[in-house]
PDB file of N, CA and C in Angstrom:
ATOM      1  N   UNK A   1      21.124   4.784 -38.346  1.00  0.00           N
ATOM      2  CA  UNK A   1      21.537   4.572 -36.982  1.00  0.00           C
ATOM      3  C   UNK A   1      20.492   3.761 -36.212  1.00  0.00           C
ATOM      4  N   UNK A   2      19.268   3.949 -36.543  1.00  0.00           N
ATOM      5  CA  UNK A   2      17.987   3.064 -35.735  1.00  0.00           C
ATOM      6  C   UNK A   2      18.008   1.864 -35.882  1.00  0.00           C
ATOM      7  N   UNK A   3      18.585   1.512 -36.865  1.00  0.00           N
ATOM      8  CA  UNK A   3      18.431   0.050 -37.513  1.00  0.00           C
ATOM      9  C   UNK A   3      20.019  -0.759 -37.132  1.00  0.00           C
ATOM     10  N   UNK A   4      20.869  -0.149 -36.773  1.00  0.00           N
ATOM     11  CA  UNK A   4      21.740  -0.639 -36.024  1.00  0.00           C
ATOM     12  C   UNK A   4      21.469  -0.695 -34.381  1.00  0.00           C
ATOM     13  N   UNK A   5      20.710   0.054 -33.871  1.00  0.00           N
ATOM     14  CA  UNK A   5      20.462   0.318 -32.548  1.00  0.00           C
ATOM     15  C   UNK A   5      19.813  -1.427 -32.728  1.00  0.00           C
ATOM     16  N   UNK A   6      18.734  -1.975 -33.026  1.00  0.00           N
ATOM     17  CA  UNK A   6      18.240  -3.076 -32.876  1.00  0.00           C
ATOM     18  C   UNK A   6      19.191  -4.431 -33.227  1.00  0.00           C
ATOM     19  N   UNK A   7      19.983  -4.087 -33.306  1.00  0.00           N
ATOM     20  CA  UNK A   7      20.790  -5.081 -32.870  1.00  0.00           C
ATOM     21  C   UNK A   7      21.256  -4.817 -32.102  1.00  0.00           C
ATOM     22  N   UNK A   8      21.236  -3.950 -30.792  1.00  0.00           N
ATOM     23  CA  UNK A   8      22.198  -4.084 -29.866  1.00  0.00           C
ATOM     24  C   UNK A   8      21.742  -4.533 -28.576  1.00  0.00           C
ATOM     25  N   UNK A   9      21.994  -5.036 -27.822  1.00  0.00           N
ATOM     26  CA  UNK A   9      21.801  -5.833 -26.316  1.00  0.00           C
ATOM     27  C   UNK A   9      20.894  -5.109 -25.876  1.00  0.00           C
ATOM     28  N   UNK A  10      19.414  -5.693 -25.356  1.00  0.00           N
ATOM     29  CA  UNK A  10      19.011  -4.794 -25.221  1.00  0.00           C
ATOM     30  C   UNK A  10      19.250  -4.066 -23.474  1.00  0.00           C
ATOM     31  N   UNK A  11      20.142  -4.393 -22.700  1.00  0.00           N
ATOM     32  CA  UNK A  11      20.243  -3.489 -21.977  1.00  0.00           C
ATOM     33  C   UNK A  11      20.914  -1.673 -22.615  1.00  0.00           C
ATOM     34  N   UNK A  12      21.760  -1.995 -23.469  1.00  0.00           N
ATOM     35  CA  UNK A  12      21.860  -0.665 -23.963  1.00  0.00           C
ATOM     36  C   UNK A  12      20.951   0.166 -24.771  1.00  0.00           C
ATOM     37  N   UNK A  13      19.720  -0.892 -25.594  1.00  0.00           N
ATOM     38  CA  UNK A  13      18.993  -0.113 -26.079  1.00  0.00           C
ATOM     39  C   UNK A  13      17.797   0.516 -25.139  1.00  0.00           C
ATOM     40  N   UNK A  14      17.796   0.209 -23.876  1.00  0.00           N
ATOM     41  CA  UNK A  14      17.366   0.686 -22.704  1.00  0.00           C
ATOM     42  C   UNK A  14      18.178   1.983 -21.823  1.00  0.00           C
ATOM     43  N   UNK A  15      19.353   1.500 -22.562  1.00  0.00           N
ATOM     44  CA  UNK A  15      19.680   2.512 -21.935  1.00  0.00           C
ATOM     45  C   UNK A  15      19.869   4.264 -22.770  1.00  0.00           C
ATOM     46  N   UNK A  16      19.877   4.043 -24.059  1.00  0.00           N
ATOM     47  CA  UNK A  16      19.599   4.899 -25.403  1.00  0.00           C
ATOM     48  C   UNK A  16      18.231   5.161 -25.298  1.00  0.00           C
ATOM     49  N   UNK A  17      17.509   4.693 -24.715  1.00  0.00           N
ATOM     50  CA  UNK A  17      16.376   4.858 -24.643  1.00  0.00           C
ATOM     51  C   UNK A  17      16.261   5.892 -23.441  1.00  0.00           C
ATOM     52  N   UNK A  18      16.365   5.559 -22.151  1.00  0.00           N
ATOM     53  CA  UNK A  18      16.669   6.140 -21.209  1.00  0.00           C
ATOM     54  C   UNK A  18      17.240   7.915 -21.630  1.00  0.00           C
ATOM     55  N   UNK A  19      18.411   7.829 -22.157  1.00  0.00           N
ATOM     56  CA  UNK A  19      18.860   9.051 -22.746  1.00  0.00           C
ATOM     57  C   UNK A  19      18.139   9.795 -23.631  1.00  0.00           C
ATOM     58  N   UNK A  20      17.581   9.188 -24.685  1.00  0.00           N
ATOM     59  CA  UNK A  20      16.553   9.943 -25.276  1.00  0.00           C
ATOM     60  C   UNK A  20      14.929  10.607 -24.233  1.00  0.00           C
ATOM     61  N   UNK A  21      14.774   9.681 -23.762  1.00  0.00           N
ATOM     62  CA  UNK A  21      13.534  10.599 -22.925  1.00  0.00           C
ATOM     63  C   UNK A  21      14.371  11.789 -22.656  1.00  0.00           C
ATOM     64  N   UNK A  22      15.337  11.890 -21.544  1.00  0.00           N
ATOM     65  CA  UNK A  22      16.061  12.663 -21.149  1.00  0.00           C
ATOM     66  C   UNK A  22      16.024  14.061 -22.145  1.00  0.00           C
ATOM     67  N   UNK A  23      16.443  13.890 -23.151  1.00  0.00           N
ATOM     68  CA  UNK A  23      16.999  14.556 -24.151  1.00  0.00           C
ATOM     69  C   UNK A  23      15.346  15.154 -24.614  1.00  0.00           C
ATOM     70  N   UNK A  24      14.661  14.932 -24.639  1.00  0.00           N
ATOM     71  CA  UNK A  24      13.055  15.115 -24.973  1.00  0.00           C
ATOM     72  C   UNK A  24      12.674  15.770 -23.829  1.00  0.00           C
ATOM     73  N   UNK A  25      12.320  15.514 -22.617  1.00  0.00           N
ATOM     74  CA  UNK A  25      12.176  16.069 -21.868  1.00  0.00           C
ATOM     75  C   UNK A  25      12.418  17.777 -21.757  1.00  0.00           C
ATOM     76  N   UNK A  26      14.387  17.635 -21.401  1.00  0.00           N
ATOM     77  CA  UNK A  26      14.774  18.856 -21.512  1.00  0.00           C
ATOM     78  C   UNK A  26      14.286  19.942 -22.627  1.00  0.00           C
ATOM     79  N   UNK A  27      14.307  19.528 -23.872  1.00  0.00           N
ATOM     80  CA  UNK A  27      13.995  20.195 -24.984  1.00  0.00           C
ATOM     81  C   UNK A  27      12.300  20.386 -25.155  1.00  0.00           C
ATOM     82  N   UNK A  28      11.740  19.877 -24.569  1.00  0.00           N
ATOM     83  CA  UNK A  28      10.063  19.760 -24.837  1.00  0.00           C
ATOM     84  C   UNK A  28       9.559  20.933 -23.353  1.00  0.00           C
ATOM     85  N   UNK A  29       9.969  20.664 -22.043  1.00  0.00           N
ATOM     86  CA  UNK A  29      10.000  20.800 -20.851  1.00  0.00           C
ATOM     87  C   UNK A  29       8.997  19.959 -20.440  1.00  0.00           C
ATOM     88  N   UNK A  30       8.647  18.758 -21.176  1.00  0.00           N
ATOM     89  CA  UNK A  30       7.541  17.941 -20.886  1.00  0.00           C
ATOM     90  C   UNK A  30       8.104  16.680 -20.210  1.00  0.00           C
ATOM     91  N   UNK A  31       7.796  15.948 -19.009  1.00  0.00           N
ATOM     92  CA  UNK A  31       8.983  14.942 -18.198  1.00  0.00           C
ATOM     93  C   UNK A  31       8.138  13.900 -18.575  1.00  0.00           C
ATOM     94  N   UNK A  32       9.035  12.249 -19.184  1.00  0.00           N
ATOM     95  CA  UNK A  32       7.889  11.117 -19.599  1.00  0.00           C
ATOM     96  C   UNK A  32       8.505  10.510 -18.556  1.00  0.00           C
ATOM     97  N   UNK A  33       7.576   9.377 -18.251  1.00  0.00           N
ATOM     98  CA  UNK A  33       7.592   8.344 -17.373  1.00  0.00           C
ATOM     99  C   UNK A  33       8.785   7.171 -18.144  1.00  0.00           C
ATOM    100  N   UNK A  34       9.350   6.852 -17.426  1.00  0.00           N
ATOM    101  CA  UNK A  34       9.969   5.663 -17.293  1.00  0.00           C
ATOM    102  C   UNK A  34       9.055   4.556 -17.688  1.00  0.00           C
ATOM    103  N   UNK A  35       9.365   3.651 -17.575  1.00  0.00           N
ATOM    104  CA  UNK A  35       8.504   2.546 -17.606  1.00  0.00           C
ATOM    105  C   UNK A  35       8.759   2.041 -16.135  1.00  0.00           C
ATOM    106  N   UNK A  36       9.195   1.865 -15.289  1.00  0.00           N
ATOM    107  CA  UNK A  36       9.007   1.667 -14.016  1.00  0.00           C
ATOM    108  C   UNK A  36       7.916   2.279 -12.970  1.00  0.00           C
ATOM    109  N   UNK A  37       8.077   3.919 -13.802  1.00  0.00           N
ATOM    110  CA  UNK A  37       7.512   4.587 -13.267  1.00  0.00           C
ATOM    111  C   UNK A  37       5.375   4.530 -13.708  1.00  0.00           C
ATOM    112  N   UNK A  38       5.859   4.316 -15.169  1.00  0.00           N
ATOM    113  CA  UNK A  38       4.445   3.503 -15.599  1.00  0.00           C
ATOM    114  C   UNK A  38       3.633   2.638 -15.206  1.00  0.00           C
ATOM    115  N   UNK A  39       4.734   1.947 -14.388  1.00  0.00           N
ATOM    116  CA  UNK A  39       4.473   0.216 -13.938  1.00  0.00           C
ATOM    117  C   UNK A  39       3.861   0.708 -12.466  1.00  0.00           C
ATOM    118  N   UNK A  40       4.365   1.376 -11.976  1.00  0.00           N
ATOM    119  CA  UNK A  40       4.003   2.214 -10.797  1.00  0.00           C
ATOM    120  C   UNK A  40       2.659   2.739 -10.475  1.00  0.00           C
ATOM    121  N   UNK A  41       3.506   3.640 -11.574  1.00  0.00           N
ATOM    122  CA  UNK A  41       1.527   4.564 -11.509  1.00  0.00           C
ATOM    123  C   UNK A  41       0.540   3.817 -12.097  1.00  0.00           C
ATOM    124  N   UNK A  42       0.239   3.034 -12.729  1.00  0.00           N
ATOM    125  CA  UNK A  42      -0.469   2.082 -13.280  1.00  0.00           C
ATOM    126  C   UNK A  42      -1.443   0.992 -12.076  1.00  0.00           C
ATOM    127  N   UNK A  43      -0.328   0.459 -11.823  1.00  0.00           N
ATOM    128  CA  UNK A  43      -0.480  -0.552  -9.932  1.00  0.00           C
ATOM    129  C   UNK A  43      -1.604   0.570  -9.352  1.00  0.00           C
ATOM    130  N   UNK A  44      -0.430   1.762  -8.930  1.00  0.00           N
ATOM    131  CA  UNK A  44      -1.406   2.436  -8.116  1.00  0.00           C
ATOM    132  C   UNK A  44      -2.810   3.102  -8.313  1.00  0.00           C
ATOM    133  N   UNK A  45      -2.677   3.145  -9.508  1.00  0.00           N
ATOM    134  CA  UNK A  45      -3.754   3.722 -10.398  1.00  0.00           C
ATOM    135  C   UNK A  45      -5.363   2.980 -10.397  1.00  0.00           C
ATOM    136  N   UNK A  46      -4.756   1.735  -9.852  1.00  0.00           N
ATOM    137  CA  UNK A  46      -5.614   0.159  -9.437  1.00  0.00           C
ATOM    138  C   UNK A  46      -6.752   0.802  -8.599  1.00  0.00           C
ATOM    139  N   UNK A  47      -6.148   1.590  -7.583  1.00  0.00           N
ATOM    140  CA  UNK A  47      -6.942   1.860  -6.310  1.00  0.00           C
ATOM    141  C   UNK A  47      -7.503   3.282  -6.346  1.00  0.00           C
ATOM    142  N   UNK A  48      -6.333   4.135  -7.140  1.00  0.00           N
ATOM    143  CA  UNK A  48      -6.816   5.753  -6.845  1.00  0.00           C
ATOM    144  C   UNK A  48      -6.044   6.291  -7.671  1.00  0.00           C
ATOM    145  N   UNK A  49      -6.825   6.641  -8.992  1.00  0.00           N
ATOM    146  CA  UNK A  49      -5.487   7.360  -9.758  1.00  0.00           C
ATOM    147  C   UNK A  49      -4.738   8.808  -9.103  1.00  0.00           C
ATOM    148  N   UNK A  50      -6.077   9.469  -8.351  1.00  0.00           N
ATOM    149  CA  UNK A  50      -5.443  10.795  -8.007  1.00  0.00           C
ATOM    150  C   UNK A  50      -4.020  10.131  -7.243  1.00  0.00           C
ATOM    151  N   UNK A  51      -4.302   9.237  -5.962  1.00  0.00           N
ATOM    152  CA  UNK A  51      -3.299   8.864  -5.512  1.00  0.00           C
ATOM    153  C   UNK A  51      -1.817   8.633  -6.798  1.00  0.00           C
ATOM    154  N   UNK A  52      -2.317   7.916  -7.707  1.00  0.00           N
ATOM    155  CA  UNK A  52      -0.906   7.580  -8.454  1.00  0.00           C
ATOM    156  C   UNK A  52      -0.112   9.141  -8.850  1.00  0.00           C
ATOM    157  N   UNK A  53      -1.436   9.508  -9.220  1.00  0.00           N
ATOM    158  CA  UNK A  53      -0.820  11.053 -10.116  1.00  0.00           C
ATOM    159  C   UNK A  53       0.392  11.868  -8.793  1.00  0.00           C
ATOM    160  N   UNK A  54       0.016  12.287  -8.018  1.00  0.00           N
ATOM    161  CA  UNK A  54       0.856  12.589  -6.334  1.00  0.00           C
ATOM    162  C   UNK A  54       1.895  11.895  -5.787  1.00  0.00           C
ATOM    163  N   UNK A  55       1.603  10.305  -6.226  1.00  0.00           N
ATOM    164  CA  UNK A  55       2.905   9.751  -6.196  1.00  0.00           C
ATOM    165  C   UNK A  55       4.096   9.847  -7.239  1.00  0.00           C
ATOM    166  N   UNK A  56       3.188  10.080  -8.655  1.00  0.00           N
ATOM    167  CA  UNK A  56       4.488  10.042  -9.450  1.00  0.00           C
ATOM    168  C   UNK A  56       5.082  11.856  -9.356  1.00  0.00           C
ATOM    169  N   UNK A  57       4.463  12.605  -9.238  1.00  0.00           N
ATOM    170  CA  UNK A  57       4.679  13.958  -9.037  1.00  0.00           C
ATOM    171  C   UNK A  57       5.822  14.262  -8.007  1.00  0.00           C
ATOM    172  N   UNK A  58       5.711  13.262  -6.338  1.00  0.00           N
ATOM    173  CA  UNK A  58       6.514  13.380  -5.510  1.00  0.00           C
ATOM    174  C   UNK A  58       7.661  12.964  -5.985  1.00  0.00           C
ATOM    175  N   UNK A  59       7.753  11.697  -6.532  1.00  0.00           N
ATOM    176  CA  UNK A  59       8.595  11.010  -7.536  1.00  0.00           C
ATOM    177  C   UNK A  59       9.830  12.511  -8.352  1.00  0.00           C
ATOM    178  N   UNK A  60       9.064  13.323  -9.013  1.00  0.00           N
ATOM    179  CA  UNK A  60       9.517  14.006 -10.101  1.00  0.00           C
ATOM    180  C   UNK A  60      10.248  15.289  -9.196  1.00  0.00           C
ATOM    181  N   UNK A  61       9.374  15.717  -8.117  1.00  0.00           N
ATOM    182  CA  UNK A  61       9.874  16.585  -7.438  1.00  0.00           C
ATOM    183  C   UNK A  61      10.755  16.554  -6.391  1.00  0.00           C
ATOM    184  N   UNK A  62      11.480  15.090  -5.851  1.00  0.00           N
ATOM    185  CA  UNK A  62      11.968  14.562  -4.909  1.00  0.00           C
ATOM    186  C   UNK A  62      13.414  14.730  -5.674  1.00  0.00           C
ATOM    187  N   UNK A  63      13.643  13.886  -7.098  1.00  0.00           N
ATOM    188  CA  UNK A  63      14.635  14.068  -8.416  1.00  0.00           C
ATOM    189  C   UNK A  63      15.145  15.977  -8.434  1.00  0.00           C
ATOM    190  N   UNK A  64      14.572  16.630  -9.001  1.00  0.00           N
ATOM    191  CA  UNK A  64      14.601  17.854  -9.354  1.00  0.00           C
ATOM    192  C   UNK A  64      15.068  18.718  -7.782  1.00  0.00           C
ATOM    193  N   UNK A  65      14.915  18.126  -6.774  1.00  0.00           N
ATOM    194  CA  UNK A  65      15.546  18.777  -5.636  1.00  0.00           C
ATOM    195  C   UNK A  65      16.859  18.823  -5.393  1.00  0.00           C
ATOM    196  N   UNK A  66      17.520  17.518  -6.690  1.00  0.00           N
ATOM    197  CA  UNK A  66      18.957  17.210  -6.554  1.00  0.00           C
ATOM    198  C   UNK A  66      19.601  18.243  -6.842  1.00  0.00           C
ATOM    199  N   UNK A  67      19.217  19.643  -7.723  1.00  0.00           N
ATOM    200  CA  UNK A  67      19.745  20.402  -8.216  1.00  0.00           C
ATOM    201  C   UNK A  67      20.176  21.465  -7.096  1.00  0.00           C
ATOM    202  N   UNK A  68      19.699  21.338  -5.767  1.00  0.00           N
ATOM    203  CA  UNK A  68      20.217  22.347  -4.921  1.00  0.00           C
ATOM    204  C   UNK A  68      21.091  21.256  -4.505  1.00  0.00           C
ATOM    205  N   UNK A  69      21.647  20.104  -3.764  1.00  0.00           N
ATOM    206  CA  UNK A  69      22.448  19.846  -3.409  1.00  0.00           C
ATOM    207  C   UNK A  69      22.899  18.034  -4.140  1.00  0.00           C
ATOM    208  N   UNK A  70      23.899  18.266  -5.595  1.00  0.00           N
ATOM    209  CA  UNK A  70      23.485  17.003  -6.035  1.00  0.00           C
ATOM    210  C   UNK A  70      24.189  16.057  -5.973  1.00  0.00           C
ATOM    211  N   UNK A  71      25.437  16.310  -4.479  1.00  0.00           N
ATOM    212  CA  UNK A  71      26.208  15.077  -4.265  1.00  0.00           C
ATOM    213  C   UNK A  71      25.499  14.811  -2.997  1.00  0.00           C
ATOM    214  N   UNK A  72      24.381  14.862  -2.397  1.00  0.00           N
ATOM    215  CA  UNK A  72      23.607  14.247  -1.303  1.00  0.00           C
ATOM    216  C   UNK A  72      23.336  13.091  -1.381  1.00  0.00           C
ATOM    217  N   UNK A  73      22.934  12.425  -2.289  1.00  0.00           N
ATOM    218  CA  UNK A  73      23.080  10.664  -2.435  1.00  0.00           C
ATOM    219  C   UNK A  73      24.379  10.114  -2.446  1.00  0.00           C
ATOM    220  N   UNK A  74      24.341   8.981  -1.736  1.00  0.00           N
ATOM    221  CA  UNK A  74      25.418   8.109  -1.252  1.00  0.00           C
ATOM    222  C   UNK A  74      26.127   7.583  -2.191  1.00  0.00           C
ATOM    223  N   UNK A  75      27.273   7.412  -2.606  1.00  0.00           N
ATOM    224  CA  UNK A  75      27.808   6.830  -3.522  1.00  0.00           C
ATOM    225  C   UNK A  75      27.755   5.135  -3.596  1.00  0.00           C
ATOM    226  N   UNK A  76      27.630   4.817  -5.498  1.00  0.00           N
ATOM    227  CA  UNK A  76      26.841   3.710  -5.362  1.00  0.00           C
ATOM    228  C   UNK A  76      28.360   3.071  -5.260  1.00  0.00           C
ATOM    229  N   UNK A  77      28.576   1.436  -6.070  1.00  0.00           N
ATOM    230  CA  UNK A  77      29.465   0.214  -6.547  1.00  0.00           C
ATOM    231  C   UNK A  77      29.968   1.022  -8.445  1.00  0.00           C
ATOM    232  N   UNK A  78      28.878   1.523  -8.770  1.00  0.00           N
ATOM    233  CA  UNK A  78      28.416   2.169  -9.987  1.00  0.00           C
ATOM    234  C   UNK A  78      29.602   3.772 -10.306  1.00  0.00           C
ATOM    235  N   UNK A  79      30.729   3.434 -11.159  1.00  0.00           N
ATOM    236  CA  UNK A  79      31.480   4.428 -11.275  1.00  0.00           C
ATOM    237  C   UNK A  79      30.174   5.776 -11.128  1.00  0.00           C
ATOM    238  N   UNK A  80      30.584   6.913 -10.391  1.00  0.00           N
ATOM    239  CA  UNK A  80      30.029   8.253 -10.992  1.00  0.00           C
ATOM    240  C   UNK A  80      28.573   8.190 -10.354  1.00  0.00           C
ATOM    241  N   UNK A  81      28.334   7.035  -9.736  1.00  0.00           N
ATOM    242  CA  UNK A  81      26.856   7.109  -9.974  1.00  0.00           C
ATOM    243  C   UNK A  81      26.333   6.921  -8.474  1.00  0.00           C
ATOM    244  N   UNK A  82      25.657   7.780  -8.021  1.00  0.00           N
ATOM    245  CA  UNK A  82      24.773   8.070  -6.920  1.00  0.00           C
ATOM    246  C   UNK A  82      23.287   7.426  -6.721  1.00  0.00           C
ATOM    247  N   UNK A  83      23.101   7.769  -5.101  1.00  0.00           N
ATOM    248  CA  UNK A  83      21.651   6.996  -4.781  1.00  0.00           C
ATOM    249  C   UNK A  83      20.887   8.065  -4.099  1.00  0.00           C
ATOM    250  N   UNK A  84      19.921   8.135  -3.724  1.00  0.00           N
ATOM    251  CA  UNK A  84      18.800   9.153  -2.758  1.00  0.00           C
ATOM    252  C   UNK A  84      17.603   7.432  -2.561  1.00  0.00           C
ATOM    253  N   UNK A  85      17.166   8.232  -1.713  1.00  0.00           N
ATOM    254  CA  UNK A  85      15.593   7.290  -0.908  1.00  0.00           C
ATOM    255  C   UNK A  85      14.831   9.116  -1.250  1.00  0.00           C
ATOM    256  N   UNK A  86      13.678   8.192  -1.956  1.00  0.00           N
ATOM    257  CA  UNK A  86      12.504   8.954  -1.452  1.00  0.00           C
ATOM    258  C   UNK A  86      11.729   8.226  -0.598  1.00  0.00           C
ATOM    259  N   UNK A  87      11.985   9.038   0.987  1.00  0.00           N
ATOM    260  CA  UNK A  87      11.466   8.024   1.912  1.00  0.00           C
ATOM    261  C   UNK A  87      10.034   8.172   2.465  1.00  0.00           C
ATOM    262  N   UNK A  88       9.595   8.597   2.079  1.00  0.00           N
ATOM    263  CA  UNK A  88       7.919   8.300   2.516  1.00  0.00           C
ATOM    264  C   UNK A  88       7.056   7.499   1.337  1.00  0.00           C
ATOM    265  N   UNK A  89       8.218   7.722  -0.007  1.00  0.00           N
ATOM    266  CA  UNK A  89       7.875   6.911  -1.111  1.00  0.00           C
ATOM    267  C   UNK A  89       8.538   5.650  -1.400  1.00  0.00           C
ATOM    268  N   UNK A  90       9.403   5.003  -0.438  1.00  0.00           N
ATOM    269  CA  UNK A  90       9.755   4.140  -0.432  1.00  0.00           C
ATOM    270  C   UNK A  90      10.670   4.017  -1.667  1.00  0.00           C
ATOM    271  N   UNK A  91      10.948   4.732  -2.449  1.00  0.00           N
ATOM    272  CA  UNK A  91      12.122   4.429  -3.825  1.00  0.00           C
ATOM    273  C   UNK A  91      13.456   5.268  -3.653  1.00  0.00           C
ATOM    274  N   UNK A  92      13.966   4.161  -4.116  1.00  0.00           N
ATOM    275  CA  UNK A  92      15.503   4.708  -4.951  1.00  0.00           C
ATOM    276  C   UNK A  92      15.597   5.745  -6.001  1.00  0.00           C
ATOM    277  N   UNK A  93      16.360   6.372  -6.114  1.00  0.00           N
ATOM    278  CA  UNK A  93      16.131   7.908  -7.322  1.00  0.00           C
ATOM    279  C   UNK A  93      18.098   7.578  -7.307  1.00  0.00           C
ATOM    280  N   UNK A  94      18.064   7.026  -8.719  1.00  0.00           N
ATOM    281  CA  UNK A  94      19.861   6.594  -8.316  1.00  0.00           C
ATOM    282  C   UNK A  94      20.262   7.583  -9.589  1.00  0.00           C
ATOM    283  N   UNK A  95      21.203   8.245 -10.023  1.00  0.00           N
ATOM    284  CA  UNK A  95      21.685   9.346 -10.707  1.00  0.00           C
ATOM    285  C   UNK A  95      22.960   9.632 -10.913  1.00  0.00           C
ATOM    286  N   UNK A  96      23.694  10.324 -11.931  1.00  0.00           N
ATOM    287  CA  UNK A  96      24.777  10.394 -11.955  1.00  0.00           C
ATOM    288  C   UNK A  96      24.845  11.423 -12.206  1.00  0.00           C
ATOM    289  N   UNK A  97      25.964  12.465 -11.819  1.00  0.00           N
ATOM    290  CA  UNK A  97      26.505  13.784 -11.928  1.00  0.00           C
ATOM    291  C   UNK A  97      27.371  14.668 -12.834  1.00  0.00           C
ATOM    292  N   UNK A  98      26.553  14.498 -13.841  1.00  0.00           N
ATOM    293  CA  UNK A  98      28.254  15.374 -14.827  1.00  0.00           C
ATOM    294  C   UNK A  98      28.809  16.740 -14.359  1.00  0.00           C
ATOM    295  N   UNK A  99      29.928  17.687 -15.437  1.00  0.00           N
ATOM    296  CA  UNK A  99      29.624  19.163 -15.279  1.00  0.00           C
ATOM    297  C   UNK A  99      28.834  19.762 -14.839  1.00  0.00           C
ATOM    298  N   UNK A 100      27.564  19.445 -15.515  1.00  0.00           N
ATOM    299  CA  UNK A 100      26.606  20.657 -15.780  1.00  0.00           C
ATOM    300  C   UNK A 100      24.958  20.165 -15.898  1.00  0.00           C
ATOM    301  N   UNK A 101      25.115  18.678 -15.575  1.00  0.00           N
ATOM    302  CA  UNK A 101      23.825  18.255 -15.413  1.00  0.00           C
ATOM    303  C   UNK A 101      23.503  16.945 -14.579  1.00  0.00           C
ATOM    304  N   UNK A 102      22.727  16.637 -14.245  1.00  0.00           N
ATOM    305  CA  UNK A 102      22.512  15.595 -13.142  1.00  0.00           C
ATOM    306  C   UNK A 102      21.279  14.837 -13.884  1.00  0.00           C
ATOM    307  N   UNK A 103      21.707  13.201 -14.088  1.00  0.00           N
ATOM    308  CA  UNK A 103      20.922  12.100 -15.070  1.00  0.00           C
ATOM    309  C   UNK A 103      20.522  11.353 -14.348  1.00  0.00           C
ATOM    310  N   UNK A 104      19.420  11.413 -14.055  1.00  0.00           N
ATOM    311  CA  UNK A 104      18.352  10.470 -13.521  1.00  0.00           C
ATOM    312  C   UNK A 104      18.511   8.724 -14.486  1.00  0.00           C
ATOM    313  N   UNK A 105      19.037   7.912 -13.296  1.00  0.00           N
ATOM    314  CA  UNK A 105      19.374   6.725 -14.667  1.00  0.00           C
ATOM    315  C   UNK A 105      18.366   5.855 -14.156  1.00  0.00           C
ATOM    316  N   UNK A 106      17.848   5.682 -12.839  1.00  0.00           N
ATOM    317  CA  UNK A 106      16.615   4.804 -12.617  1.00  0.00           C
ATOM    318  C   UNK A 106      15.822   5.425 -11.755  1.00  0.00           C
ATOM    319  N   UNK A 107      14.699   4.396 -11.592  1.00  0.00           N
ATOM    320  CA  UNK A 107      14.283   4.993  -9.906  1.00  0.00           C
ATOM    321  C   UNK A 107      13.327   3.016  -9.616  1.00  0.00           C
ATOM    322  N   UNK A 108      13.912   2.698  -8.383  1.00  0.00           N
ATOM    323  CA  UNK A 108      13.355   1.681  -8.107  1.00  0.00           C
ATOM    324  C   UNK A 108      12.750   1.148  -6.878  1.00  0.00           C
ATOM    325  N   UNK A 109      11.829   0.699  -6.608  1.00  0.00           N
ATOM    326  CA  UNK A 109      11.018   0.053  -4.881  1.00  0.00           C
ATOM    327  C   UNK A 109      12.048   0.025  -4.348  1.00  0.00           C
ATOM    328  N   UNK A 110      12.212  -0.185  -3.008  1.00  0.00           N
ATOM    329  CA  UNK A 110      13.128  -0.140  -1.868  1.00  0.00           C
ATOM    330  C   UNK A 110      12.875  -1.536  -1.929  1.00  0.00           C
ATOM    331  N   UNK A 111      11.821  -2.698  -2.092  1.00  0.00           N
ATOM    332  CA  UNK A 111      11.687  -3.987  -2.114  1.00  0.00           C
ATOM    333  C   UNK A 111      12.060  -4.778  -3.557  1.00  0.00           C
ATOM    334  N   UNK A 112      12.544  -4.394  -4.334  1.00  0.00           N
ATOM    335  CA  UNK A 112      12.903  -5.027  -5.423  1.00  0.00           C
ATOM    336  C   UNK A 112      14.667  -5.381  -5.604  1.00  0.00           C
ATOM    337  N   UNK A 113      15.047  -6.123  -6.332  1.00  0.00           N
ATOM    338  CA  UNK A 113      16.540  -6.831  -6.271  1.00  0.00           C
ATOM    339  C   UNK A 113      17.470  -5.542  -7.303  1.00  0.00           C
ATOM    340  N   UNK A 114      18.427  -5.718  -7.812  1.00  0.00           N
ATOM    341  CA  UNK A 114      18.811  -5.333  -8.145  1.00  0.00           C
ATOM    342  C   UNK A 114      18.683  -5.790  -9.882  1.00  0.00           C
ATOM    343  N   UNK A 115      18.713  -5.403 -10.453  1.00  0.00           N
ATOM    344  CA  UNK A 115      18.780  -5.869 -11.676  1.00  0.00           C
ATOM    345  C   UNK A 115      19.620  -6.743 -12.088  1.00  0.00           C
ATOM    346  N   UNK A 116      19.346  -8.195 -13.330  1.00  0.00           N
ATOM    347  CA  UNK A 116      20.721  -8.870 -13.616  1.00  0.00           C
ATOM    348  C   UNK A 116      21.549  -8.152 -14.247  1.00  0.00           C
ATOM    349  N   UNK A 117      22.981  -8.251 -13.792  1.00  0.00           N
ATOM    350  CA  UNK A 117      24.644  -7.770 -14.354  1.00  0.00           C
ATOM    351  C   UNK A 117      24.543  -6.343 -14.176  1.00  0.00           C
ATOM    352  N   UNK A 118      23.507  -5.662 -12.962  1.00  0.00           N
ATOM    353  CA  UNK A 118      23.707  -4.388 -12.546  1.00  0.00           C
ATOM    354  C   UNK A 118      24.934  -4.149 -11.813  1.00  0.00           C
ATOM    355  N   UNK A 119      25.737  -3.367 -11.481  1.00  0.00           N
ATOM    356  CA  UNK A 119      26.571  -3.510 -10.601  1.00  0.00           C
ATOM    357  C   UNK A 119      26.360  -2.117  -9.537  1.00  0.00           C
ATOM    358  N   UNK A 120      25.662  -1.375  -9.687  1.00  0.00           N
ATOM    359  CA  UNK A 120      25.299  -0.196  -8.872  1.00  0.00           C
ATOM    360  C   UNK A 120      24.719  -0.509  -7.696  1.00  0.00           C
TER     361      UNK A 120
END
């Protein structure tokens, strides 16, 4: 199955990717960074790591609040798929809602574009 995954576009192997942290996470109880979120804490890490570490933490704990109320983000363009501001952190926390669990699918600057052939 891995060796078919590399042939595939890689927006989906980003996005299999995406799902697997997910899937690791839950099962480990250990939460990995995104790579956005890398890209993030990294930048910030420039000036003050404690600072980065607090930002990505607010980051993690801003997400995980969705679970008390998790149709509070605005509905996106994106079948199913929701938005939040973390607003003192300036990001997007955009997510989608199944049954029984709530999927963190990005999180992005309030100053950045949208991705190409995103439609959310």
């Amino acid at each position: 199955m891995l060796e078919q995954v590399q042939s595939w576009p890689e927006e989906d192997q980003e996005e299999l990717a995406a799902v697997a942290r997910e899937i690791e996470s839950r099962r480990s109880g250990v939460y990995r960074l995104s790579d956005e979120e890398r890209i993030a804490h990294a930048y910030i890490s420039q000036d003050s790591p404690d600072i980065a570490s607090r930002f990505v933490a607010r980051l993690i704990e801003r997400s995980r609040k969705l679970a008390d109320n998790p149709f509070e983000g605005r509905e996106t363009d994106e079948p199913n798929a929701r938005v939040i501001i973390a607003a003192r952190l300036r990001y997007f926390i955009f997510y989608t809602v199944t049954a029984d669990e709530i999927h963190i699918t990005h999180i992005r600057h309030t100053s950045r574009r949208r991705p190409r052939g995103w439609t959310g």
